[in-house]
C-alpha atoms as a PDB file:
ATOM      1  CA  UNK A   1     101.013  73.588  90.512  1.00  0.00           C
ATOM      2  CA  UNK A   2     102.173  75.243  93.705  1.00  0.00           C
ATOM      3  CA  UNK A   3     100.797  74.128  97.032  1.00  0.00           C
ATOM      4  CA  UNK A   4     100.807  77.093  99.390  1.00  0.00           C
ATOM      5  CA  UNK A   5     100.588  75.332 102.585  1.00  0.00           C
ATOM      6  CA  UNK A   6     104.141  73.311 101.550  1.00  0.00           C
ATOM      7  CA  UNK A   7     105.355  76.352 100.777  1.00  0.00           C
ATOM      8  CA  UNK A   8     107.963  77.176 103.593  1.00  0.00           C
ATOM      9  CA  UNK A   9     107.703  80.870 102.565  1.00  0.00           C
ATOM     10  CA  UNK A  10     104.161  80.989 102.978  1.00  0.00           C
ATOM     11  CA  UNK A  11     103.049  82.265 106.824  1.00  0.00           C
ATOM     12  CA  UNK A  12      98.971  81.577 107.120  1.00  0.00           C
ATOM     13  CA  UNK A  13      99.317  84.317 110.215  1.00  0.00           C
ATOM     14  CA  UNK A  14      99.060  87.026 108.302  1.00  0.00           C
ATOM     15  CA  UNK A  15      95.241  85.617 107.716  1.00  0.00           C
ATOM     16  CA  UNK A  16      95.046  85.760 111.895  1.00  0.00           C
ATOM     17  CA  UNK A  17      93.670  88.776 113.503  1.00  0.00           C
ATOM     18  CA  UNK A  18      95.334  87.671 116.927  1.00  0.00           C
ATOM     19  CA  UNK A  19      98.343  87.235 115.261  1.00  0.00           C
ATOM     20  CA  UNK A  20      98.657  90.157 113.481  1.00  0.00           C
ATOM     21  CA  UNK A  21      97.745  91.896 117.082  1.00  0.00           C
ATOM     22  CA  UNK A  22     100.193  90.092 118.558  1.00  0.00           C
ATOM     23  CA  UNK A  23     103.113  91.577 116.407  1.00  0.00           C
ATOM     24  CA  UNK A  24     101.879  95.089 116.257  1.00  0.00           C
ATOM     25  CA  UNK A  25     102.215  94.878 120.162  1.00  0.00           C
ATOM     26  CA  UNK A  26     105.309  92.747 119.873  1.00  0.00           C
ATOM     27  CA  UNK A  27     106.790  96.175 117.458  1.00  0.00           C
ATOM     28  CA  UNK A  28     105.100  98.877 119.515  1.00  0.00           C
ATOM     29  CA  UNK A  29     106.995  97.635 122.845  1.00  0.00           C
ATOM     30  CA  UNK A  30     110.386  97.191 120.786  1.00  0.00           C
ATOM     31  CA  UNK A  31     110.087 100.845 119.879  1.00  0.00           C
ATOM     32  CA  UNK A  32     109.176 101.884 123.724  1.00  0.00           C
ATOM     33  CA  UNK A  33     112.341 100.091 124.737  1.00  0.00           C
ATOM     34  CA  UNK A  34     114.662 101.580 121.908  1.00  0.00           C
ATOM     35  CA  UNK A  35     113.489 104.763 123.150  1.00  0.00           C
ATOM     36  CA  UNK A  36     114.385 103.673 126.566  1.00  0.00           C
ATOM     37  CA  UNK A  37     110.553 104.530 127.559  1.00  0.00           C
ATOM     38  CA  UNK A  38     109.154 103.190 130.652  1.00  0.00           C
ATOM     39  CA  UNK A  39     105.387 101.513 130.455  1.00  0.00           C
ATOM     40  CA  UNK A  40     104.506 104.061 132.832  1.00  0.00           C
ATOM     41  CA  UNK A  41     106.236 107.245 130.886  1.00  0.00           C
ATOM     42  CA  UNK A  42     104.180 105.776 127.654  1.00  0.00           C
ATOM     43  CA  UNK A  43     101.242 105.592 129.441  1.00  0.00           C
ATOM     44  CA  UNK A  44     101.780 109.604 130.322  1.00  0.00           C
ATOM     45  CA  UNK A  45     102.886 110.380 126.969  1.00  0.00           C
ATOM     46  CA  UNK A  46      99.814 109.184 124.749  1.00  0.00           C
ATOM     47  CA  UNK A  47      97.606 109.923 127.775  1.00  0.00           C
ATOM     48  CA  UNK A  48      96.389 106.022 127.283  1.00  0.00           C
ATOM     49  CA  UNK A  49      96.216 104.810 130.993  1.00  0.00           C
ATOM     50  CA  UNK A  50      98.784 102.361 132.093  1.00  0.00           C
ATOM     51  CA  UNK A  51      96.951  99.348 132.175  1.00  0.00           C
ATOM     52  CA  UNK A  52      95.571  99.766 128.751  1.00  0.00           C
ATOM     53  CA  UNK A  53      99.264 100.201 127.638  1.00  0.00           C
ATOM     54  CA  UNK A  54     100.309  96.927 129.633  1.00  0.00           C
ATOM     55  CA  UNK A  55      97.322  95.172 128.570  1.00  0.00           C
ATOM     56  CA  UNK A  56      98.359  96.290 125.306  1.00  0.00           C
ATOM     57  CA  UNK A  57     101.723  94.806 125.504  1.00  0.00           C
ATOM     58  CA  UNK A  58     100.795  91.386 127.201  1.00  0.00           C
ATOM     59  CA  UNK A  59      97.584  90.466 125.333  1.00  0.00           C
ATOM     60  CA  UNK A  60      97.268  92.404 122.627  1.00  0.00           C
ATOM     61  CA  UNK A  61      94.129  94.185 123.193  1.00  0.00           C
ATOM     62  CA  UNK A  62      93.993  97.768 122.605  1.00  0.00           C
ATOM     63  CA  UNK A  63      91.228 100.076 121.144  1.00  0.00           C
ATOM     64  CA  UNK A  64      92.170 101.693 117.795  1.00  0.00           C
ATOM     65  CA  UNK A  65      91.620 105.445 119.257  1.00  0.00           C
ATOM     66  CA  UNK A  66      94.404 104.120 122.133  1.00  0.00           C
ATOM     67  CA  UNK A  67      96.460 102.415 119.655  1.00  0.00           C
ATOM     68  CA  UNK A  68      96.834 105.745 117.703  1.00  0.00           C
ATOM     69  CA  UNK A  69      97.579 107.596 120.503  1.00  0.00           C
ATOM     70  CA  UNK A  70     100.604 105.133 121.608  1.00  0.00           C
ATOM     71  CA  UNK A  71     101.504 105.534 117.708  1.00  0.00           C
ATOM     72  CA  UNK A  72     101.852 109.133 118.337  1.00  0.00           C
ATOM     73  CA  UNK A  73     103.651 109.212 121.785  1.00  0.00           C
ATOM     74  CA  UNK A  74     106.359 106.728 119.512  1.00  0.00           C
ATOM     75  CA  UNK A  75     106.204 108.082 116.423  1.00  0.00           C
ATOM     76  CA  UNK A  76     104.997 105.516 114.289  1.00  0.00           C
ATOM     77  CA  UNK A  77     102.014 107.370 112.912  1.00  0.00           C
ATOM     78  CA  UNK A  78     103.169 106.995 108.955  1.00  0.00           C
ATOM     79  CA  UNK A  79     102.397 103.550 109.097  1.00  0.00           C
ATOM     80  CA  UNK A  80      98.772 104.224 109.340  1.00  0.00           C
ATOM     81  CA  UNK A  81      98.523 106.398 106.529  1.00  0.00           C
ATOM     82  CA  UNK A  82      99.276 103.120 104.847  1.00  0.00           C
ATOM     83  CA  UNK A  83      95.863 101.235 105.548  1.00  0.00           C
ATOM     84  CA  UNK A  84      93.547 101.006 103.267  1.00  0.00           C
ATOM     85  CA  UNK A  85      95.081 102.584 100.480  1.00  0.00           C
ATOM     86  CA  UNK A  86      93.786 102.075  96.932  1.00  0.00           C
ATOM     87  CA  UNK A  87      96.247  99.278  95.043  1.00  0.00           C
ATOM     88  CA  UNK A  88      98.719 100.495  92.793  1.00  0.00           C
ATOM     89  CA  UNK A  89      98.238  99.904  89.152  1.00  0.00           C
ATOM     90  CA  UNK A  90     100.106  97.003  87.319  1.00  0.00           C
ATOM     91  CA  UNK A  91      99.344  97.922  83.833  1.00  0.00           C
ATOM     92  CA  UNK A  92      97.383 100.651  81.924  1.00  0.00           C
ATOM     93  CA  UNK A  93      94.489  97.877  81.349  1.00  0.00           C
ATOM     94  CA  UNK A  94      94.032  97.992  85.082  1.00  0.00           C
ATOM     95  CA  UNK A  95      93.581 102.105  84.911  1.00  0.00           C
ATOM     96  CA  UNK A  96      90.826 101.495  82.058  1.00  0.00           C
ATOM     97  CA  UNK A  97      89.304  98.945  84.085  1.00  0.00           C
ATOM     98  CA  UNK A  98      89.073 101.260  87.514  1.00  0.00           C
ATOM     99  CA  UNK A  99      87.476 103.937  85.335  1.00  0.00           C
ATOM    100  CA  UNK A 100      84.844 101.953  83.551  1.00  0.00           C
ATOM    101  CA  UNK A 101      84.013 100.489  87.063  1.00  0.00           C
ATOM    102  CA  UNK A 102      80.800 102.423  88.747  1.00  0.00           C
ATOM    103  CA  UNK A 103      82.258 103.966  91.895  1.00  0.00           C
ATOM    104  CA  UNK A 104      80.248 103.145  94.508  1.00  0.00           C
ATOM    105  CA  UNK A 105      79.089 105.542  97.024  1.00  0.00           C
ATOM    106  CA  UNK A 106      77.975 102.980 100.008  1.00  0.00           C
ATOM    107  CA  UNK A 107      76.720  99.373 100.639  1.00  0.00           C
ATOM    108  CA  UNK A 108      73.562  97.896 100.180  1.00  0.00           C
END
């Protein structure tokens, strides 16, 4: 049996929503500086005020609305379309499966 936490290729951040924060900030200001974007001209572009786009970049703390408007002002919007996406299928018993499963329509 394999034990995930020896497991060198296992990274228990992905499980941390700081973490995770951390390197969508860490990416976003990469991209700025490839595109040889200023805080400032970022903060112009995506009409996110500068200190939300330095707060952004230092801590990690961004709303979702601002963080898809400093997607669009780098284009990195196609990630997005990403989340939440329904799981591909493995086999053909995993299609029957889906359709004998009641959809459901909201929570309880």
């Amino acid at each position: 049996m394999v034990n995930i936490l020896y497991d060198n290729e296992f990274d228990l951040d992905r499980f941390n929503p700081h973490k995770i924060a951390e390197q969508i900030a860490k990416r976003a200001k990469q991209r700025r500086l490839e595109l040889n974007i200023t805080q400032e001209e970022l903060a112009q572009r995506s009409g996110v005020s500068f200190g939300s786009v330095k707060r952004f970049e230092n801590q990690a703390k961004i709303s979702l609305q601002h963080l898809l408007m400093i997607a669009l002002a780098l284009d990195a919007t196609e990630e997005f379309s990403r989340l939440f996406t329904r799981q591909n299928y493995q086999s053909i018993d995993d299609v029957t499966q889906e359709k004998s499963t009641k959809q459901r329509k909201r929570a309880r």
